[in-house]
N, C-alpha and C. Protein backbone atom coordinates (compact mmCIF):
# COMPACT_ATOMS: atom_id res chain seq x y z
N UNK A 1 0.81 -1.18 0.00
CA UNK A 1 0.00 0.00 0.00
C UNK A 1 0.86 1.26 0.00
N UNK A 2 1.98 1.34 0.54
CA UNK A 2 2.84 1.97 0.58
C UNK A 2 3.26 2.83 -0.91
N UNK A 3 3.43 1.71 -1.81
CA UNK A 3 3.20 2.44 -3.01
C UNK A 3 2.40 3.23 -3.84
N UNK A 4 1.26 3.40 -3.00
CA UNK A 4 0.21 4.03 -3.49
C UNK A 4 0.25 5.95 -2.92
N UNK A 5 0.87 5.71 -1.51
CA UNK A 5 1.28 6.89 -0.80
C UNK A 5 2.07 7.50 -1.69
N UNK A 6 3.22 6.66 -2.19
CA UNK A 6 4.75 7.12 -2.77
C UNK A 6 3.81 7.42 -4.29
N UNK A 7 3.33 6.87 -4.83
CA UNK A 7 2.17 7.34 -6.50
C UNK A 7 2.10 9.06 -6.17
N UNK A 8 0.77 9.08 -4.93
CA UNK A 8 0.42 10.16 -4.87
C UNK A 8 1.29 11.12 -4.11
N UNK A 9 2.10 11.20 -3.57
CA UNK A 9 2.96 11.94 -3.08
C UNK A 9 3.92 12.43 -4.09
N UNK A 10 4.40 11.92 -5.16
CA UNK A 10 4.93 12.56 -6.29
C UNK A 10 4.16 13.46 -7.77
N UNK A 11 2.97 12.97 -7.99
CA UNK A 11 2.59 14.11 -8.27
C UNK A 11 2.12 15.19 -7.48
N UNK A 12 1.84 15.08 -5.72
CA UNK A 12 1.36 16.02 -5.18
C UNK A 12 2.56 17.11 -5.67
N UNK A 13 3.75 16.64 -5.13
CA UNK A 13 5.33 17.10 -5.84
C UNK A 13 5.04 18.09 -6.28
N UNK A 14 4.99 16.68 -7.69
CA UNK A 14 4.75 17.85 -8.99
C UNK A 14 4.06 19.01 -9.49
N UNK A 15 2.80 19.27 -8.51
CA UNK A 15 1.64 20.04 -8.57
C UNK A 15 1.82 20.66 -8.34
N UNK A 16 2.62 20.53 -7.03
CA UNK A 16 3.34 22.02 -6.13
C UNK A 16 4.08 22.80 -6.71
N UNK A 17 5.69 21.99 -7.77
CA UNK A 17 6.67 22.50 -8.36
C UNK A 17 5.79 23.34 -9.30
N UNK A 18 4.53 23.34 -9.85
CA UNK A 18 4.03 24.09 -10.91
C UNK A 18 3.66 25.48 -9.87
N UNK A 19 3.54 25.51 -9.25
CA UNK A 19 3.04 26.66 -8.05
C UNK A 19 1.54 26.34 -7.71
N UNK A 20 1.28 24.96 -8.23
CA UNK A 20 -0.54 24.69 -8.88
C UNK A 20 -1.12 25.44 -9.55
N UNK A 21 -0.27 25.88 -10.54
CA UNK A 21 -0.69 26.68 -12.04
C UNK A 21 -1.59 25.63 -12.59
N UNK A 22 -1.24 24.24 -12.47
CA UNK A 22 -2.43 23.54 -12.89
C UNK A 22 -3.91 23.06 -12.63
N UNK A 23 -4.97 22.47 -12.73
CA UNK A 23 -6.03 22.84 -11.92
C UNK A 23 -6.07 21.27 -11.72
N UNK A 24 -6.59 21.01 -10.53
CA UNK A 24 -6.73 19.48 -10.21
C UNK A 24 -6.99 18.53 -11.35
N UNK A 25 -8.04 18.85 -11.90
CA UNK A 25 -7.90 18.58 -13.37
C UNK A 25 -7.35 18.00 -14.22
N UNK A 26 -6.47 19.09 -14.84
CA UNK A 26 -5.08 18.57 -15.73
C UNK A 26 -4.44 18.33 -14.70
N UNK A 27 -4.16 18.18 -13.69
CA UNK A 27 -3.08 17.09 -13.08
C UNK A 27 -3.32 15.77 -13.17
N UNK A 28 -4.81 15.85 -13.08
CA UNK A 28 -5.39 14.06 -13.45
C UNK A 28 -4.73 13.77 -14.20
N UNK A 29 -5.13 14.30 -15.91
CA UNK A 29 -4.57 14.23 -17.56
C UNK A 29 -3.09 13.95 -17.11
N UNK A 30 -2.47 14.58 -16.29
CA UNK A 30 -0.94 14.37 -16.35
C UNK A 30 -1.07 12.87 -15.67
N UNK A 31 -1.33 12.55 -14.33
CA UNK A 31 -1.22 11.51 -13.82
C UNK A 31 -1.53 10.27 -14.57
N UNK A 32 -2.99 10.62 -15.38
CA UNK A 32 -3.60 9.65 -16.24
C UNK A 32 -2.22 9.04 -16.95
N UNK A 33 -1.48 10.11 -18.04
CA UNK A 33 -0.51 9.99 -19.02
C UNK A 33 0.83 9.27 -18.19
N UNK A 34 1.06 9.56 -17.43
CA UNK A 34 2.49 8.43 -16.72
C UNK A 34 1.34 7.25 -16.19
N UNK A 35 0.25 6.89 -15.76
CA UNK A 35 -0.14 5.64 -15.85
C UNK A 35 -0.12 4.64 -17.23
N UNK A 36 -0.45 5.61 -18.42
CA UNK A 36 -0.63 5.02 -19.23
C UNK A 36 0.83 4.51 -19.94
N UNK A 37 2.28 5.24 -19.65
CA UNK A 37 3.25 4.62 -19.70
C UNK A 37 3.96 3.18 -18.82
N UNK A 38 2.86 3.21 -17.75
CA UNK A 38 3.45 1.86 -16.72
C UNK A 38 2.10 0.94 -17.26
N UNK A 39 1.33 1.15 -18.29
CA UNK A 39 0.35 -0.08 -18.81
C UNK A 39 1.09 -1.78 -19.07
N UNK A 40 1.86 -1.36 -19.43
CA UNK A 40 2.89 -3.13 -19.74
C UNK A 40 3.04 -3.68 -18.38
N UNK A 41 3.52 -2.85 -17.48
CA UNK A 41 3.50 -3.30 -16.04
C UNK A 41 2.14 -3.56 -15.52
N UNK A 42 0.95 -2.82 -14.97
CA UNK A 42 0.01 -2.95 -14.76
C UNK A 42 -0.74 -4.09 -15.57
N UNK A 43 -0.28 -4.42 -17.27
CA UNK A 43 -1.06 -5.54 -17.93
C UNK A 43 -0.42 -7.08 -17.60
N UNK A 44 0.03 -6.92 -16.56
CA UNK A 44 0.50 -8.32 -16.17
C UNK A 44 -0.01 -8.96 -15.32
N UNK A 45 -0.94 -8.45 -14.95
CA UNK A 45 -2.09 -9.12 -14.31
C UNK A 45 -3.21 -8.96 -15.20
N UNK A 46 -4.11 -10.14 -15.19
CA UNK A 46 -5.44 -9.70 -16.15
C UNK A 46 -6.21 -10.62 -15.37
N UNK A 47 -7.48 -9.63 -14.93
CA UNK A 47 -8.39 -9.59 -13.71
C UNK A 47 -9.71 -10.83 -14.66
N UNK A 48 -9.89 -10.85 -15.83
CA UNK A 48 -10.34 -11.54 -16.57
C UNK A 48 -10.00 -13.45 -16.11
N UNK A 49 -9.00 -13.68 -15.76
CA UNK A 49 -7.99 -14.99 -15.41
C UNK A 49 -8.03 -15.27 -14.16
N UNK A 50 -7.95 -14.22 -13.08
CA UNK A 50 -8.34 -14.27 -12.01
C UNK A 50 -8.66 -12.81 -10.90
N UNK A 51 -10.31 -13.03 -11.08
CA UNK A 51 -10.74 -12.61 -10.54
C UNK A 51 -11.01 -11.96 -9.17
N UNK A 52 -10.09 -12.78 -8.09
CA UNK A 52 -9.87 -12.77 -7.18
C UNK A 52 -8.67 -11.90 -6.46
N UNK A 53 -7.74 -11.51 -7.76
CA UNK A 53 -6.74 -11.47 -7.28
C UNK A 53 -6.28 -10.18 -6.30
N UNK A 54 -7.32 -9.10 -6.53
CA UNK A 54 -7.08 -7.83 -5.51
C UNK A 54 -7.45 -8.59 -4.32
N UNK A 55 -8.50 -9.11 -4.43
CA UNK A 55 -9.15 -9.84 -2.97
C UNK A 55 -8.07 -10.65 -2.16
N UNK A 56 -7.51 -11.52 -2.96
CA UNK A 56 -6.25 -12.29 -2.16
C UNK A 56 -5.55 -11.12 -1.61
N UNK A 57 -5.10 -10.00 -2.15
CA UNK A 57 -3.81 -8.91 -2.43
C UNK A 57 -4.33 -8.02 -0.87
N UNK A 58 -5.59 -8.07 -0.96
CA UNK A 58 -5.97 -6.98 0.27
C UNK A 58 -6.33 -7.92 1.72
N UNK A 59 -6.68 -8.91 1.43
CA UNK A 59 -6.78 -10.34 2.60
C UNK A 59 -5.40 -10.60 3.24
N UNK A 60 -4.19 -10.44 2.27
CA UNK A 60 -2.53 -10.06 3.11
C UNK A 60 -2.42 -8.80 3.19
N UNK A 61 -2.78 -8.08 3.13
CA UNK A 61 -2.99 -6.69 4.10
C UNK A 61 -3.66 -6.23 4.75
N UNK A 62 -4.91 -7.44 4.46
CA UNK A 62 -5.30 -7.28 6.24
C UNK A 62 -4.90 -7.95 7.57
N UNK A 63 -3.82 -9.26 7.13
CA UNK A 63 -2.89 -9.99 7.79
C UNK A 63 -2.23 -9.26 8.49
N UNK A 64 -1.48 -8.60 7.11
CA UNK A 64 -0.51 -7.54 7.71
C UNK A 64 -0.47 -6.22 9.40
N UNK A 65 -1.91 -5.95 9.07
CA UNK A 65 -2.54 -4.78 9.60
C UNK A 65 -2.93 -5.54 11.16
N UNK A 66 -3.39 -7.00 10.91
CA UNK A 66 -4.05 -7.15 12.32
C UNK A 66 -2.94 -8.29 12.84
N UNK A 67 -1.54 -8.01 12.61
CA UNK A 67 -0.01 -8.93 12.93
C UNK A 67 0.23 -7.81 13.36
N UNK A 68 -0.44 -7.12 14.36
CA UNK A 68 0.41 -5.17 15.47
C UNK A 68 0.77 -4.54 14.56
N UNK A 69 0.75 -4.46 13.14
CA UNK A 69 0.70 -3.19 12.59
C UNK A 69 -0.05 -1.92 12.27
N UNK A 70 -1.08 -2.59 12.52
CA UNK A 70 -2.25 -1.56 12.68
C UNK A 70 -1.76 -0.45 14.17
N UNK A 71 -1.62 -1.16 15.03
CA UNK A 71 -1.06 -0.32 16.54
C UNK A 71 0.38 0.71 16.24
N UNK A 72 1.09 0.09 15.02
CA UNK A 72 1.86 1.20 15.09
C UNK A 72 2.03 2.19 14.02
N UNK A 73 1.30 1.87 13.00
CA UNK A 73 0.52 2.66 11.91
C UNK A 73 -0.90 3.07 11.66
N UNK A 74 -1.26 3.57 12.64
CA UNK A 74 -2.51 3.98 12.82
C UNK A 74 -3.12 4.74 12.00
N UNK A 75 -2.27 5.70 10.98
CA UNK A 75 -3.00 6.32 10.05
C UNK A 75 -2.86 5.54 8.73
N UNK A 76 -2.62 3.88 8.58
CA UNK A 76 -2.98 3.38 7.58
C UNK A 76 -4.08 3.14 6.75
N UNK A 77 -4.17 2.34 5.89
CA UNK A 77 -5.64 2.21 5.13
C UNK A 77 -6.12 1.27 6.39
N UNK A 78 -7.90 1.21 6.69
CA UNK A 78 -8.38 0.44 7.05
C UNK A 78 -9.39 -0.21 6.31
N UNK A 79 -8.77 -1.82 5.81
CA UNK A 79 -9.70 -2.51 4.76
C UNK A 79 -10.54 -3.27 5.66
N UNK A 80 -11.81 -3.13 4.62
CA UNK A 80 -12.59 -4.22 5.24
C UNK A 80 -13.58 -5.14 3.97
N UNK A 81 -14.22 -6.13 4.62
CA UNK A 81 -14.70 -6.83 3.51
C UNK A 81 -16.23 -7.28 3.79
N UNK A 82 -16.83 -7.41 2.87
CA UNK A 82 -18.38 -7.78 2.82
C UNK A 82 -18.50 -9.27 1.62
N UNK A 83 -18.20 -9.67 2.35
CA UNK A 83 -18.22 -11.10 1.83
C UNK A 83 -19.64 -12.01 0.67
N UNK A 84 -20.65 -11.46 1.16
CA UNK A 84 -22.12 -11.41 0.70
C UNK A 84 -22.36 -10.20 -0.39
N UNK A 85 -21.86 -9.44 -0.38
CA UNK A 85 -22.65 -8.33 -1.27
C UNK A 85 -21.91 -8.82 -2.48
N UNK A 86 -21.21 -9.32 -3.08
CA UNK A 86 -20.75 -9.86 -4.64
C UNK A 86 -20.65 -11.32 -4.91
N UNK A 87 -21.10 -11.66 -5.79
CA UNK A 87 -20.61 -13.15 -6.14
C UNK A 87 -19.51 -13.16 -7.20
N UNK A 88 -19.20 -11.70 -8.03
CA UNK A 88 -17.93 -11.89 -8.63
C UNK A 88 -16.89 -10.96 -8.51
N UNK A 89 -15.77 -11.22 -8.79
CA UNK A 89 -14.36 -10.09 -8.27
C UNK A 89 -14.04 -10.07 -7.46
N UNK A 90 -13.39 -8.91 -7.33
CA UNK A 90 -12.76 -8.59 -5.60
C UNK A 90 -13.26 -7.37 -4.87
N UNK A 91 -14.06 -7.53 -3.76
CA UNK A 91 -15.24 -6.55 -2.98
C UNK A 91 -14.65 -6.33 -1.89
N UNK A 92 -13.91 -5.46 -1.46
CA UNK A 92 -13.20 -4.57 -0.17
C UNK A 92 -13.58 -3.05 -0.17
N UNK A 93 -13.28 -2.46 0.82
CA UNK A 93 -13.52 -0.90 0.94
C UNK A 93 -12.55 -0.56 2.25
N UNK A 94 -12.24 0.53 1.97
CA UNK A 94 -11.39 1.16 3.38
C UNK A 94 -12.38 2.46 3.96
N UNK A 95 -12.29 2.15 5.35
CA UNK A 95 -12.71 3.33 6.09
C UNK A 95 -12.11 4.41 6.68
N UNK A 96 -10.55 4.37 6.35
CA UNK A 96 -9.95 5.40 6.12
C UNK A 96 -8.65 5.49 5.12
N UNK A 97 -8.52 6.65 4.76
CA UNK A 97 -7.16 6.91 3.66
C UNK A 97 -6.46 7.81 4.30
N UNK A 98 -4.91 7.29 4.37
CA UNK A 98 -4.17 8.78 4.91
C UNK A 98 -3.36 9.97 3.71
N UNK A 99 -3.10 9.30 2.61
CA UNK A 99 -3.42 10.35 1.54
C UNK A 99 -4.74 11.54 1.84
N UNK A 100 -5.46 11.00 1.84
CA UNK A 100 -6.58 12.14 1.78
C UNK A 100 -6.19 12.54 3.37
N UNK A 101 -6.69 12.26 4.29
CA UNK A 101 -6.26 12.73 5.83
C UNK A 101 -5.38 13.32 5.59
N UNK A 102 -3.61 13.46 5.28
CA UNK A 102 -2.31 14.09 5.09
C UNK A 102 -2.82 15.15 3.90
N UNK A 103 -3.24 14.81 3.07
CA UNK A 103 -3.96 16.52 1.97
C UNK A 103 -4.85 17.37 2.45
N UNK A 104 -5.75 16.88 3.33
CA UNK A 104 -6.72 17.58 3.81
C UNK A 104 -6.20 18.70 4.32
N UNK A 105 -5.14 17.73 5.80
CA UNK A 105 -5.05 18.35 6.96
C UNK A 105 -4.27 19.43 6.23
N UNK A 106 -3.20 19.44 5.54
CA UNK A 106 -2.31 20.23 4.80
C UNK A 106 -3.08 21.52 3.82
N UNK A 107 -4.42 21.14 3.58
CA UNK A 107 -4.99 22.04 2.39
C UNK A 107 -4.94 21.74 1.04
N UNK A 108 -4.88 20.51 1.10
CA UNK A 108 -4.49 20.29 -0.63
C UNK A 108 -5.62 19.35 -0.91
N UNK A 109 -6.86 19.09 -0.54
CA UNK A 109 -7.30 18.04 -0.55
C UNK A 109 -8.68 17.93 -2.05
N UNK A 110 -8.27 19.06 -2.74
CA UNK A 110 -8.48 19.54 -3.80
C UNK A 110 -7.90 18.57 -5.45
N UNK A 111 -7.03 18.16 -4.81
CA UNK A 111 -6.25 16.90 -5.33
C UNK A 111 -6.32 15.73 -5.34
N UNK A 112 -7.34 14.95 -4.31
CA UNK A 112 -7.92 14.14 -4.10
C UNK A 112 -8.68 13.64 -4.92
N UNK A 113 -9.42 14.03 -5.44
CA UNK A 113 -10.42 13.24 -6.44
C UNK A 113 -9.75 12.85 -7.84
N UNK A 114 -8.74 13.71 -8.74
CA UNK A 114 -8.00 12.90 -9.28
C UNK A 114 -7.52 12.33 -9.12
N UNK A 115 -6.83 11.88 -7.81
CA UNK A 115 -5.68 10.76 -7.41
C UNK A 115 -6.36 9.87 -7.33
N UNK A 116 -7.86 9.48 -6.65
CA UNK A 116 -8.85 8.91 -6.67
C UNK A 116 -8.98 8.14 -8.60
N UNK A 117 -9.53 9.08 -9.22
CA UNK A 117 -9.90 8.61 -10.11
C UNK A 117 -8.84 7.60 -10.70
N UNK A 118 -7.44 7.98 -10.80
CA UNK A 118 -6.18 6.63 -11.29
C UNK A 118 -6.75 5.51 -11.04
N UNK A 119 -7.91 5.16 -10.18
CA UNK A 119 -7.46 3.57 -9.59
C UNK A 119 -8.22 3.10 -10.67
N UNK A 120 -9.55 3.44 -11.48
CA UNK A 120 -10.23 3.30 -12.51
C UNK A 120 -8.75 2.79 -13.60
N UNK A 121 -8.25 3.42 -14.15
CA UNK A 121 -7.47 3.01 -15.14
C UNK A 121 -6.85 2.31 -15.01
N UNK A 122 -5.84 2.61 -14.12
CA UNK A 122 -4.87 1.17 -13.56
C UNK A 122 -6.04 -0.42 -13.38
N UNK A 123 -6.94 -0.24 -13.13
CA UNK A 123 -7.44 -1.47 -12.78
C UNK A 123 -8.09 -1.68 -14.52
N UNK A 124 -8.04 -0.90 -15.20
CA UNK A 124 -8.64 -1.11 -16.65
C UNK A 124 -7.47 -1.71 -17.44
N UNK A 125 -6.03 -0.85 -17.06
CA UNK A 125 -5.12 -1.57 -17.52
C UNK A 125 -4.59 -3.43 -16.95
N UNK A 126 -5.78 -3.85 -16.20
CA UNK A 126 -5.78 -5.06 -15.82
C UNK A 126 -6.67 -5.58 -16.32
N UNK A 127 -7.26 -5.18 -17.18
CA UNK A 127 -8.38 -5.75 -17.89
C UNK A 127 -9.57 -6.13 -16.71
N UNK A 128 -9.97 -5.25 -15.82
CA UNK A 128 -10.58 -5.23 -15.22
C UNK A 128 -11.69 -3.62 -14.92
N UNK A 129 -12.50 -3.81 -14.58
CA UNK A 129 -13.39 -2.62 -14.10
C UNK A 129 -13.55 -2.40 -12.68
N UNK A 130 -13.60 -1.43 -12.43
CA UNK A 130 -13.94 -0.34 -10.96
C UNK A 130 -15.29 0.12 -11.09
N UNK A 131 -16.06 -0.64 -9.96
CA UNK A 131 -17.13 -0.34 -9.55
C UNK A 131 -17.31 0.33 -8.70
N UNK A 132 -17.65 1.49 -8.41
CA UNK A 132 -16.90 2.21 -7.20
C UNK A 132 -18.64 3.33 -6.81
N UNK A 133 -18.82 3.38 -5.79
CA UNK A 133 -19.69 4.51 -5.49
C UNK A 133 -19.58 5.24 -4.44
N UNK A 134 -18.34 5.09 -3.56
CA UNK A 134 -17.90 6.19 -2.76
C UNK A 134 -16.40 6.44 -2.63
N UNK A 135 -15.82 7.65 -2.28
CA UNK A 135 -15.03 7.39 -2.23
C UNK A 135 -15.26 8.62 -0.59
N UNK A 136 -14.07 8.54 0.01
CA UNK A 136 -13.82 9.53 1.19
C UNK A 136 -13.21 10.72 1.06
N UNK A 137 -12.73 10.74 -0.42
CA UNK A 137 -12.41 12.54 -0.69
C UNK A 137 -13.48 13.05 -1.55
N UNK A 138 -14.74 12.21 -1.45
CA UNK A 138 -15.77 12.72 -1.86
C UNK A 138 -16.73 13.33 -0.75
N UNK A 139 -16.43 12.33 0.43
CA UNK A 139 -17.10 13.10 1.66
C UNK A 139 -17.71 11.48 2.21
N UNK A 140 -17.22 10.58 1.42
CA UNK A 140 -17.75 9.27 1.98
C UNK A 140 -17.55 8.78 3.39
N UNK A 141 -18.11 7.64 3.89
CA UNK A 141 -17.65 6.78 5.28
C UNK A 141 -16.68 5.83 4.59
N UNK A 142 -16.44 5.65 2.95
CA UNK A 142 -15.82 4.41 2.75
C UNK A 142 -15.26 4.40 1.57
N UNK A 143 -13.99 4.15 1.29
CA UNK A 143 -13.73 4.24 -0.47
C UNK A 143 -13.92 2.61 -1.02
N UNK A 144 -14.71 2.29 -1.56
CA UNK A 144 -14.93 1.14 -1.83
C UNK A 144 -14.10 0.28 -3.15
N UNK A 145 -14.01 -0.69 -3.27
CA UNK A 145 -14.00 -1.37 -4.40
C UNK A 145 -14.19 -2.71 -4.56
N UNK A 146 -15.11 -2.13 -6.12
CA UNK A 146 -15.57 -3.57 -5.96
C UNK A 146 -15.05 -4.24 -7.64
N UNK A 147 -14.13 -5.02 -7.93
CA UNK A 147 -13.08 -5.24 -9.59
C UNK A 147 -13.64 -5.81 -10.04
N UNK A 148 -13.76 -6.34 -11.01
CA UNK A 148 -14.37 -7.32 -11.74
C UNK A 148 -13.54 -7.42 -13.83
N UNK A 149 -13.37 -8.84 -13.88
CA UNK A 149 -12.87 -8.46 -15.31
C UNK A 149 -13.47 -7.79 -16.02
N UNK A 150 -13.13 -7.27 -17.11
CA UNK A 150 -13.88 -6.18 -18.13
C UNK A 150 -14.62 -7.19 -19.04
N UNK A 151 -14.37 -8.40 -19.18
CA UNK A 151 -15.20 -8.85 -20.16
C UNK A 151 -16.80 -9.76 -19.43
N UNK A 152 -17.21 -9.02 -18.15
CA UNK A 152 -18.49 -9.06 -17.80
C UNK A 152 -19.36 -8.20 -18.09
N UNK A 153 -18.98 -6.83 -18.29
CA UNK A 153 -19.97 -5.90 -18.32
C UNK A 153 -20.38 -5.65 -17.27
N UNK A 154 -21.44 -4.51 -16.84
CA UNK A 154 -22.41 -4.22 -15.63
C UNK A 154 -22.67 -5.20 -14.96
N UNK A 155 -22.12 -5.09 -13.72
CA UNK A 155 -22.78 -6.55 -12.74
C UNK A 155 -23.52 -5.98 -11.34
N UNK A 156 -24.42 -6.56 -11.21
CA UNK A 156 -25.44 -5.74 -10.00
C UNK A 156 -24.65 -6.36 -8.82
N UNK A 157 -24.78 -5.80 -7.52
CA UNK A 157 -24.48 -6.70 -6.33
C UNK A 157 -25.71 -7.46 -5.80
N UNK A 158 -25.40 -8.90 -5.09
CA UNK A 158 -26.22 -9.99 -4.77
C UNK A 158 -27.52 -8.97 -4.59
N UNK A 159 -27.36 -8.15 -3.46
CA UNK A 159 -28.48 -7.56 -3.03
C UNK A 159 -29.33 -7.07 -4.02
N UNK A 160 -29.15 -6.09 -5.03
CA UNK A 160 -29.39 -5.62 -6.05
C UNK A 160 -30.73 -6.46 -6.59
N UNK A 161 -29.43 -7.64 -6.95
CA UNK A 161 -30.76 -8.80 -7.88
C UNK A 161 -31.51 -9.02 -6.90
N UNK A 162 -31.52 -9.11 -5.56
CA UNK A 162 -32.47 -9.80 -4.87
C UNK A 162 -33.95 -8.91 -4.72
C-alpha cells in the first residue's frame, strides 16, 4: 500500500513544483498519461484470469494490519470486507485513507479526487473494471471497491438482484 502513498505523493510534488498553475484537473490528464506509460506493467495481471486477485492482495494486508501493525501505523488504510454483497471479483472498501487525511489536513485536498480517479485506469489496464460509489475525498464513510474483469460488463451486487 505503501506504493500508493509514494504514486500520490509525487505528483502532489509535482503540482506544487508548478506553483498549482495547474487545476486538479489537468493534473489528473498528467497523472492519467504516466499511468498510461506503466500499462505493460500494470497488464500483467489480467483480472479476466483471475478474478480474485485484488481480494487475495488486500486479505494479506489485512494480515498484515491485524499482525500489530495496525497499533503502530494507525494512520494506515483500514480494509474491510463484505463477503455477501458480490458473487464476482474482488469486494473490499477502506474506512480510512491517509493520503486524503495528510492533503486535507495540509490544504491540498483539492487533489484528491483525481488521485482517486487513477485507480479506474490502472485497474482497466488489468483488464478489469472499478465499480466504485464512494469514495472519502468525496465526503464518503468508505472508499470502496468492488473489480471485476472487463469482459463481464455491468454486474449488479447480490443484493441488487435480490
Amino acid at each position: 500500500m505503501a506504493s500508493n502513498a509514494y504514486f500520490a505523493y509525487v505528483f502532489v510534488g509535482a503540482w506544487l513544483g508548478t506553483g498549482k498553475e495547474l487545476t486538479p484537473e489537468n493534473m489528473g490528464l498528467v497523472m492519467r498519461e504516466v499511468l498510461e506509460k506503466m500499462k505493460p506493467f500494470f497488464g500483467l495481471v489480467d483480472l479476466n484470469k483471475n478474478e480474485k486477485y485484488w481480494y487475495d492482495s488486500m486479505k494479506k494486508y489485512e494480515k498484515w494490519c491485524n499482525n500489530g501493525n495496525l497499533e503502530k501505523y494507525p494512520d494506515t488504510w483500514q480494509v474491510n470486507f463484505d463477503e455477501d454483497l458480490h458473487d464476482r471479483g474482488s469486494y473490499y472498501y477502506f474506512t480510512s485513507c491517509p493520503i486524503c487525511s495528510y492533503l486535507n489536513k495540509i490544504g491540498m485536498g483539492e487533489i484528491m479526487k483525481p488521485l482517486c480517479e487513477t485507480d479506474k485506469y490502472m485497474f482497466a489496464y488489468q483488464h478489469g473494471i472499478l465499480n466504485r460509489k464512494h469514495t472519502i475525498a468525496d465526503g464518503g464513510d468508505i472508499c470502496d471497491y468492488w473489480v471485476t474483469g472487463d469482459k463481464y460488463g455491468d454486474l449488479k451486487t447480490e443484493r441488487e438482484k435480490q
